[in-house]
N, C-alpha and C. Protein backbone atom coordinates (compact mmCIF):
# COMPACT_ATOMS: atom_id res chain seq x y z
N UNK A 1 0.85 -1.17 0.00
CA UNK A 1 0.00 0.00 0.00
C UNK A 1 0.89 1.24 0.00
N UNK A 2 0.21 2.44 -0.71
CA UNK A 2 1.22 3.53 -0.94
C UNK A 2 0.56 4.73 -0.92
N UNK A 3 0.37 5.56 0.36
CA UNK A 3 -0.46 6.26 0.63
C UNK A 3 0.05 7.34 1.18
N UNK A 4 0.22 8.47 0.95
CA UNK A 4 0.22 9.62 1.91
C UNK A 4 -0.62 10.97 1.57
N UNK A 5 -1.06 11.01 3.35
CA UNK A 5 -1.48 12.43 3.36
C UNK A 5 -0.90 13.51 4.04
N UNK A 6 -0.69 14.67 3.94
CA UNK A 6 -0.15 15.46 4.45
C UNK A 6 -1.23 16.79 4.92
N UNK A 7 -0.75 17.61 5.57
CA UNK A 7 -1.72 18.95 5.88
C UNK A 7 -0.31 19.78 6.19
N UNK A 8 0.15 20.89 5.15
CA UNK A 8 0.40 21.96 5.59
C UNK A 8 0.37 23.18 4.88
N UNK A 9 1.60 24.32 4.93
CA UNK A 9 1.63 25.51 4.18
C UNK A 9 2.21 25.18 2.91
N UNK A 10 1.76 26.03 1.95
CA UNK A 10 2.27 25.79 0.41
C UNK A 10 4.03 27.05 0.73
N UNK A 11 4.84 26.94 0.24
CA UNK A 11 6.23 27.45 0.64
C UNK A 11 6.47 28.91 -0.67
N UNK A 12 5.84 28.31 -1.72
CA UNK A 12 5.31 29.30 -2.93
C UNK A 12 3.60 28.90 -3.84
N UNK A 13 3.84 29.79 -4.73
CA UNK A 13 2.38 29.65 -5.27
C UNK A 13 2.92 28.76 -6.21
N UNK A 14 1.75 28.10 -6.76
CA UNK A 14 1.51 27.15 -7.11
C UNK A 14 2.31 27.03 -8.86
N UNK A 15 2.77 26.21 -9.28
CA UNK A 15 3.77 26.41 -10.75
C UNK A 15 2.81 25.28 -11.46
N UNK A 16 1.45 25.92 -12.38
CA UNK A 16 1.26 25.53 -13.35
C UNK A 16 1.38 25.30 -14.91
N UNK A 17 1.78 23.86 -15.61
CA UNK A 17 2.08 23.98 -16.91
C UNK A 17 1.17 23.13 -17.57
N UNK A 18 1.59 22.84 -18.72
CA UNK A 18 0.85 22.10 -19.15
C UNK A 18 1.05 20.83 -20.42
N UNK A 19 0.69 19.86 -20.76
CA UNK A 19 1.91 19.08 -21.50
C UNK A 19 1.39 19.36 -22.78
N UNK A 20 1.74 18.66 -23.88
CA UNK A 20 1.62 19.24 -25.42
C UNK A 20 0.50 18.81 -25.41
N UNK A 21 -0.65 17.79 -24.96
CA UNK A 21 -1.88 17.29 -25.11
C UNK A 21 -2.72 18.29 -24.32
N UNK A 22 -2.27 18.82 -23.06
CA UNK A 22 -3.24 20.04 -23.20
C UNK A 22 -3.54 19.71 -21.60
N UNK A 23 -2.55 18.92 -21.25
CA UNK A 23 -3.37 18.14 -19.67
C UNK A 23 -2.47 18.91 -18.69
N UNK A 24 -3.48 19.67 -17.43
CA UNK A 24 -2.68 20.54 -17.16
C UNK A 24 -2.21 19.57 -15.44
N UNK A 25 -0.69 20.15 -15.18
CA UNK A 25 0.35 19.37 -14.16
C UNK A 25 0.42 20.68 -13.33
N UNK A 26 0.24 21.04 -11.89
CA UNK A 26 0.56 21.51 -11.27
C UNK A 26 1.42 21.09 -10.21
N UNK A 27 2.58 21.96 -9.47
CA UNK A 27 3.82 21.60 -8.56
C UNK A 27 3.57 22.60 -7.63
N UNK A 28 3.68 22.07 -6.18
CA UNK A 28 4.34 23.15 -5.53
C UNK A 28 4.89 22.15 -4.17
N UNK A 29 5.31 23.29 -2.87
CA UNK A 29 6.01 22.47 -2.25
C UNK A 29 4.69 22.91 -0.70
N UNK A 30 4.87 21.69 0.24
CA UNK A 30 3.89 22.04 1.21
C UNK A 30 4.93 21.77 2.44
N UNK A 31 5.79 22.97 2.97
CA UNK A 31 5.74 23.08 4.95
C UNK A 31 4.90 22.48 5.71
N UNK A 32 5.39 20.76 5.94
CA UNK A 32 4.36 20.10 7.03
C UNK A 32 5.22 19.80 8.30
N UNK A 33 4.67 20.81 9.69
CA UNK A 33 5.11 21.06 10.75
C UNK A 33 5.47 19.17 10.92
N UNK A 34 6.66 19.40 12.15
CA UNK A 34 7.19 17.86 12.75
C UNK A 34 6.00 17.87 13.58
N UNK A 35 5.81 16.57 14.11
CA UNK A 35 4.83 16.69 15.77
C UNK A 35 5.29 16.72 16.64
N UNK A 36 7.26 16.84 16.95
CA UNK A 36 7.66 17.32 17.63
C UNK A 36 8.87 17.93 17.90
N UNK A 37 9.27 18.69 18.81
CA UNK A 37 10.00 20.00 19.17
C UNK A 37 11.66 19.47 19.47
N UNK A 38 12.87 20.30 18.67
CA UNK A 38 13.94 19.90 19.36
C UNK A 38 14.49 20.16 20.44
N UNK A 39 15.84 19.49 20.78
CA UNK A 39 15.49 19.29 22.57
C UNK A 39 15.90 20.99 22.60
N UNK A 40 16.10 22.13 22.02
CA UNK A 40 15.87 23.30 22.05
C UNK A 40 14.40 23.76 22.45
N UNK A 41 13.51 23.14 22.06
CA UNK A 41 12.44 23.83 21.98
C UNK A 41 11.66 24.64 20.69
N UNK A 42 12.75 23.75 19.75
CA UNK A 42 12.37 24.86 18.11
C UNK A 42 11.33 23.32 17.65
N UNK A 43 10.66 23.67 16.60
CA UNK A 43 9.53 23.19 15.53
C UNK A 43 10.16 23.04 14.48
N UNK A 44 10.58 22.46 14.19
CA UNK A 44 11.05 21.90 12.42
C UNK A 44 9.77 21.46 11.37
N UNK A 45 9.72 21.17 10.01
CA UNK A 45 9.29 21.09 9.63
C UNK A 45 9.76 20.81 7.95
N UNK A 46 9.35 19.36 7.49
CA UNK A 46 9.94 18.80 6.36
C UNK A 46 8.87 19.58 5.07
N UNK A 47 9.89 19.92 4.12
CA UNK A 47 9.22 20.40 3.02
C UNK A 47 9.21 19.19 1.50
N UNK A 48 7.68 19.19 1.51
CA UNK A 48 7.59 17.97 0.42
C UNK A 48 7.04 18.57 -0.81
N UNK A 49 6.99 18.24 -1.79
CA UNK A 49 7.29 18.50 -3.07
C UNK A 49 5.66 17.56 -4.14
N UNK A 50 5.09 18.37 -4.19
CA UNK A 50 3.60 17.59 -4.69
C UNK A 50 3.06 17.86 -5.96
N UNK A 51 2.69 17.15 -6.62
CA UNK A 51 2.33 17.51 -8.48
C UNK A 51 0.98 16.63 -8.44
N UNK A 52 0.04 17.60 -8.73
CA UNK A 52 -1.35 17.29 -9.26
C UNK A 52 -1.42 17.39 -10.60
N UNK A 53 -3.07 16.89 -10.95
CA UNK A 53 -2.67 16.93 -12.59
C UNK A 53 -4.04 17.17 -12.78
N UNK A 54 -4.03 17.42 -14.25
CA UNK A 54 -5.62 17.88 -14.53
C UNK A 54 -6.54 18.81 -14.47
N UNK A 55 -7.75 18.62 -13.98
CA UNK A 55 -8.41 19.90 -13.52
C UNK A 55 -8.30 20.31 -11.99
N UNK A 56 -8.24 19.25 -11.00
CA UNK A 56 -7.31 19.68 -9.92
C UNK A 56 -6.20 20.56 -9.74
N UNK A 57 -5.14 20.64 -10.75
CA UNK A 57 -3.78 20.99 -10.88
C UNK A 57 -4.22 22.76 -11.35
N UNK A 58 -5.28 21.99 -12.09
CA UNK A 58 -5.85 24.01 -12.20
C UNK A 58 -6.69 25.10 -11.25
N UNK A 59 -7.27 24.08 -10.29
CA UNK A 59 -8.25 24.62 -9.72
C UNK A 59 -6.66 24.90 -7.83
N UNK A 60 -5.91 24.44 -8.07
CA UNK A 60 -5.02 24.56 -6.93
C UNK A 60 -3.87 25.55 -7.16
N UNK A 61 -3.67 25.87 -8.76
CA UNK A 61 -3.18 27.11 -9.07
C UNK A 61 -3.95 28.11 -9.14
N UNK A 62 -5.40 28.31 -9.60
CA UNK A 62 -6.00 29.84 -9.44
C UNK A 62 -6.02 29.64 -7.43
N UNK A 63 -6.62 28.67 -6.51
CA UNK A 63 -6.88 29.28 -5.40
C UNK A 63 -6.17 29.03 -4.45
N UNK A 64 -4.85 28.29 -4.87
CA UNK A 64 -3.77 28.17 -3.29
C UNK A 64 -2.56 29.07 -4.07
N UNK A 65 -2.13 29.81 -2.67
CA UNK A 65 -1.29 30.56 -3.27
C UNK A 65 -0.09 30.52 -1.88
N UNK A 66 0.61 30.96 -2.19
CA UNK A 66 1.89 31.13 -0.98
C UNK A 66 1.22 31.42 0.67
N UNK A 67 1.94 30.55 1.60
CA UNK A 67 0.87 30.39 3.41
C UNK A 67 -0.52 30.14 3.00
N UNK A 68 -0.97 29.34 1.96
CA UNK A 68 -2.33 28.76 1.87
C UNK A 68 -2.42 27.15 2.63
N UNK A 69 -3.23 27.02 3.44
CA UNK A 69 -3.31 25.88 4.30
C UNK A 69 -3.88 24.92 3.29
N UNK A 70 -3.38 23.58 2.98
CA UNK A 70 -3.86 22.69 2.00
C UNK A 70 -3.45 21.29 3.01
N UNK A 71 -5.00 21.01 2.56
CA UNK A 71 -4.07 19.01 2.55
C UNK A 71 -4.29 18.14 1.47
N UNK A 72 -3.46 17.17 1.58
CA UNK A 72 -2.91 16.44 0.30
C UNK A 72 -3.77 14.76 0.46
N UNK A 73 -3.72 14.44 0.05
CA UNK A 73 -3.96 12.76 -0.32
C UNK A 73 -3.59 12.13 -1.45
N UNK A 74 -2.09 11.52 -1.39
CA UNK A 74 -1.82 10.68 -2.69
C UNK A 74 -1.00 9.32 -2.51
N UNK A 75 0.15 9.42 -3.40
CA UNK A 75 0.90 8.04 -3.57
C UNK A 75 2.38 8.58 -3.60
N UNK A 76 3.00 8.22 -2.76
CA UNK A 76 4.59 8.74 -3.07
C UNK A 76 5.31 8.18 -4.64
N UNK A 77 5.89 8.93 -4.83
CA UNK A 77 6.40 8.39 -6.19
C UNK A 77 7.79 9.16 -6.37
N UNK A 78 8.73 8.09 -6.43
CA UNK A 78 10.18 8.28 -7.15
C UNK A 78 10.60 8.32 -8.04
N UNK A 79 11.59 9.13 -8.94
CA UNK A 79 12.27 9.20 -10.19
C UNK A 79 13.71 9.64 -10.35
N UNK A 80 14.05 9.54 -11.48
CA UNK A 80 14.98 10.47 -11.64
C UNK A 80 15.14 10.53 -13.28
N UNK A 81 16.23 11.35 -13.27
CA UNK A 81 17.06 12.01 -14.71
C UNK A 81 17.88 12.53 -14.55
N UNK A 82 18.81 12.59 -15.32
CA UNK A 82 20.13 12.73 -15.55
C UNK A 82 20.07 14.74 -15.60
N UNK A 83 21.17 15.64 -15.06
CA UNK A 83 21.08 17.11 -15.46
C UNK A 83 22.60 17.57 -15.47
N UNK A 84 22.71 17.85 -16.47
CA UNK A 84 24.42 18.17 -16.41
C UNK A 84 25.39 17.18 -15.81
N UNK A 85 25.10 15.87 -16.24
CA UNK A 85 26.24 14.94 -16.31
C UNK A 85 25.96 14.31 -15.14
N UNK A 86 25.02 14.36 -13.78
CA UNK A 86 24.50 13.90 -13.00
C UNK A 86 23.33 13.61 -13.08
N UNK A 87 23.22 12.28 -12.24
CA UNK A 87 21.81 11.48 -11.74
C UNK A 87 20.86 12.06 -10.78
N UNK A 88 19.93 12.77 -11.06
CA UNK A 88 19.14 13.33 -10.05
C UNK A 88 18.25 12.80 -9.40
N UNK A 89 17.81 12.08 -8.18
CA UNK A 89 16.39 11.29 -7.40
C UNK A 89 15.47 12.40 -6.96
N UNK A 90 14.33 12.35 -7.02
CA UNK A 90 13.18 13.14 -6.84
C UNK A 90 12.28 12.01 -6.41
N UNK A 91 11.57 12.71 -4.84
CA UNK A 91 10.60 11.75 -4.28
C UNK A 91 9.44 12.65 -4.21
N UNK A 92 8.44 12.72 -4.62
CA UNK A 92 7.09 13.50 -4.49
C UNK A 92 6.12 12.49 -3.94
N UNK A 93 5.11 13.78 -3.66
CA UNK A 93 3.66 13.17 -3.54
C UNK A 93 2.86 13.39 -4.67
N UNK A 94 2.48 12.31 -5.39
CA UNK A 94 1.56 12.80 -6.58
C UNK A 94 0.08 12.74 -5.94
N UNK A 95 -0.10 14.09 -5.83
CA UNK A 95 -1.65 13.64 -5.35
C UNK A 95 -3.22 13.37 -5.61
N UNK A 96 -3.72 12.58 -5.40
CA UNK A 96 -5.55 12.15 -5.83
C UNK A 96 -6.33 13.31 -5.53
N UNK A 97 -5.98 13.69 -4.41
CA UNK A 97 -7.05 14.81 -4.28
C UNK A 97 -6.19 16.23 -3.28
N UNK A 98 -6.82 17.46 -3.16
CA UNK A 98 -6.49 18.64 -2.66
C UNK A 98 -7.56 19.09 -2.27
N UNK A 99 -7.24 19.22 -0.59
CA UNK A 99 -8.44 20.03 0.07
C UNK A 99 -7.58 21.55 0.10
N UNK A 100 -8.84 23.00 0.30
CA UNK A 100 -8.76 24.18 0.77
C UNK A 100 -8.57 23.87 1.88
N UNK A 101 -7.92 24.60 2.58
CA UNK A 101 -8.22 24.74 4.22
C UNK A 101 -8.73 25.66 4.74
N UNK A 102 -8.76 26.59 4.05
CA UNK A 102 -8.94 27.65 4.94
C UNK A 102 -10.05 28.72 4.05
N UNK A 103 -10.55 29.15 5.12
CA UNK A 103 -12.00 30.08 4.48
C UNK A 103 -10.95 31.34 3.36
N UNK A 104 -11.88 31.95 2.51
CA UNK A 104 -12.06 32.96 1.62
C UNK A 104 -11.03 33.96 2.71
N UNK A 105 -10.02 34.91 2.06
CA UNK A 105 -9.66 35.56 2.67
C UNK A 105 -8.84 35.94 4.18
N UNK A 106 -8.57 34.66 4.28
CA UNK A 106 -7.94 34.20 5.52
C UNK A 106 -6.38 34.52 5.05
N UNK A 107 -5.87 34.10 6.16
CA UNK A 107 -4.23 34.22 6.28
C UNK A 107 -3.55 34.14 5.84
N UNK A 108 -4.11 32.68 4.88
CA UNK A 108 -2.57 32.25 3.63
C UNK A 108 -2.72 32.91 2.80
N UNK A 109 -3.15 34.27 2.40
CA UNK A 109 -2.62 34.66 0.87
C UNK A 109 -2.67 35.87 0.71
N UNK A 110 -3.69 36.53 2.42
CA UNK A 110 -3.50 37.75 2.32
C UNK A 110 -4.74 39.03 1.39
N UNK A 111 -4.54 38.38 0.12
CA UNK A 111 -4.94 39.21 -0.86
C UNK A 111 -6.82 38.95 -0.98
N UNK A 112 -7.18 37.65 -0.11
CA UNK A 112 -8.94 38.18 -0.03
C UNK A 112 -9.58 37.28 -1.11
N UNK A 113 -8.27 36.55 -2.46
CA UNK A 113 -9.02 35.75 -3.95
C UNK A 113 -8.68 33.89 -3.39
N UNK A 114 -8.61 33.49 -2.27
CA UNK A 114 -8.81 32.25 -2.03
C UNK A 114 -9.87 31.87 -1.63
N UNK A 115 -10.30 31.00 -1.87
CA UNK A 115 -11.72 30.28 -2.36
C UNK A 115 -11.69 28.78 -1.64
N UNK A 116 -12.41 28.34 -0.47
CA UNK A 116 -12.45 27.08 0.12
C UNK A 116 -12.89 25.79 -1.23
N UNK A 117 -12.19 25.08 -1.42
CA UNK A 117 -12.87 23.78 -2.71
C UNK A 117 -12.20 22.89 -2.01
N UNK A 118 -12.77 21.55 -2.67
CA UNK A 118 -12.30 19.96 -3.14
C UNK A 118 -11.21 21.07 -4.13
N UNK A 119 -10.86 19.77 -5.18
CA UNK A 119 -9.97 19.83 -5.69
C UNK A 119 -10.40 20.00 -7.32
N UNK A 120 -12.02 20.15 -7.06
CA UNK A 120 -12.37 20.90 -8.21
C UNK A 120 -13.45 22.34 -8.16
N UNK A 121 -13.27 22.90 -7.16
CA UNK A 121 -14.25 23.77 -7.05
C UNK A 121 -15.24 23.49 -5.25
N UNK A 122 -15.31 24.57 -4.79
CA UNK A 122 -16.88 24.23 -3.50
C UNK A 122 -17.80 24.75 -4.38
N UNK A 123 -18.78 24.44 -4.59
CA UNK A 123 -19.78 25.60 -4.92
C UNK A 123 -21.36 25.60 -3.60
N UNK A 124 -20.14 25.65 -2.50
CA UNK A 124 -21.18 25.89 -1.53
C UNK A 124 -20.64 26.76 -0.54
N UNK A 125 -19.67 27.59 -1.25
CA UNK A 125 -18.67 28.79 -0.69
C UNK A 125 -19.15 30.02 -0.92
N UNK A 126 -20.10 30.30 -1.52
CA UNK A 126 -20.47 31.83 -2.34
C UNK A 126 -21.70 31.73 -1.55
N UNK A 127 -22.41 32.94 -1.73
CA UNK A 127 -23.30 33.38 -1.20
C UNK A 127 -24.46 32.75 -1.85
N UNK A 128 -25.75 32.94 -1.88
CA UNK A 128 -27.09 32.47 -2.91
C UNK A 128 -27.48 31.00 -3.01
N UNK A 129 -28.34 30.65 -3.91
CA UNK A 129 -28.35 29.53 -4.52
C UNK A 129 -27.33 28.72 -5.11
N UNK A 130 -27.17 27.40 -5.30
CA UNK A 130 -26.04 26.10 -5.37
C UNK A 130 -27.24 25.72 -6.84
N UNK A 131 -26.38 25.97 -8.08
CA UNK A 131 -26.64 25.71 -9.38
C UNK A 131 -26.16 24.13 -9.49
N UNK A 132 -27.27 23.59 -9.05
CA UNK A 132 -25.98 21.61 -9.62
C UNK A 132 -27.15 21.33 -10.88
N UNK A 133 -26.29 20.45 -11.37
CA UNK A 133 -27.42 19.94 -12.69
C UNK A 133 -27.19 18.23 -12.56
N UNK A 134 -28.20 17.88 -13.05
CA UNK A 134 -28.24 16.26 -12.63
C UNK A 134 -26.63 15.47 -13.11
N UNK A 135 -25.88 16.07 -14.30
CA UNK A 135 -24.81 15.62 -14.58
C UNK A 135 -24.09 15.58 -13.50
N UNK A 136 -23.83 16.39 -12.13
CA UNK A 136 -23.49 17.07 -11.64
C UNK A 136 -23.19 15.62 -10.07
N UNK A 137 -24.64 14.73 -10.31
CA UNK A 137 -25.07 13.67 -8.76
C UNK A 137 -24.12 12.56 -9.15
N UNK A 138 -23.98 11.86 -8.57
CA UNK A 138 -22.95 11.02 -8.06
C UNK A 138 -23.84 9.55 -8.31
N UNK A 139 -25.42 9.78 -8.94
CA UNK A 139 -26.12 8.33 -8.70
C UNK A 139 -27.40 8.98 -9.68
């Protein structure tokens, strides 16, 4: 089994591209606090490295942006490639899904345009009526 979830801060905003088919890959890195303190009394905290894909990967570049609280759910995954004559290893989290954490306008971003979603949208974050269309149910 190959599972991880994580919950923390994004370290920058989010680096969306996209491949020649049109499928869009988002990267960024998430600050997830240790659960515990060195014998100083300091908080460490490992920075992991996460790539979504798709319409997720788009919906986590318009609304997580730098100190945006996110959590992750995926599959660790290793690689490498060669860069200037060296072998490079890269361990990520590729992840299934991306929660918001944090309400509209809160802390991580400052600027007031973060938006609570799944990993494709809330549309039970805005004010008014919730537009679903039967395409929309699960059954």
């Amino acid at each position: 089994m190959n599972r991880a979830t994580l919950v923390g801060r994004l370290t920058k905003d989010p680096e969306l591209r996209f491949t020649p088919n049109g499928v869009g890959v988002a990267t960024f890195t998430l600050a997830v606090n240790r659960p515990f303190a060195t014998k100083n009394g300091d908080r460490e905290a490992d920075f992991i490295r996460v790539v979504v894909w798709r319409k997720a990967a788009e919906s986590a570049a318009q609304y997580l942006k730098k100190g945006s609280l996110a959590g992750v759910d995926g599959r660790l995954s290793s690689r490498s490639f060669e860069k200037d004559g060296q072998r490079v290893f890269v361990t990520e989290v590729v992840a299934d899904q991306v929660q918001f954490l944090e309400p509209k306008g809160s802390r991580g971003n400052g600027n007031g345009s973060h938006q609570p979603s799944s990993n494709e949208g809330n549309p039970f974050a805005g004010d008014g009526p919730v537009d679903i269309s039967d395409e929309d149910l699960p059954f």
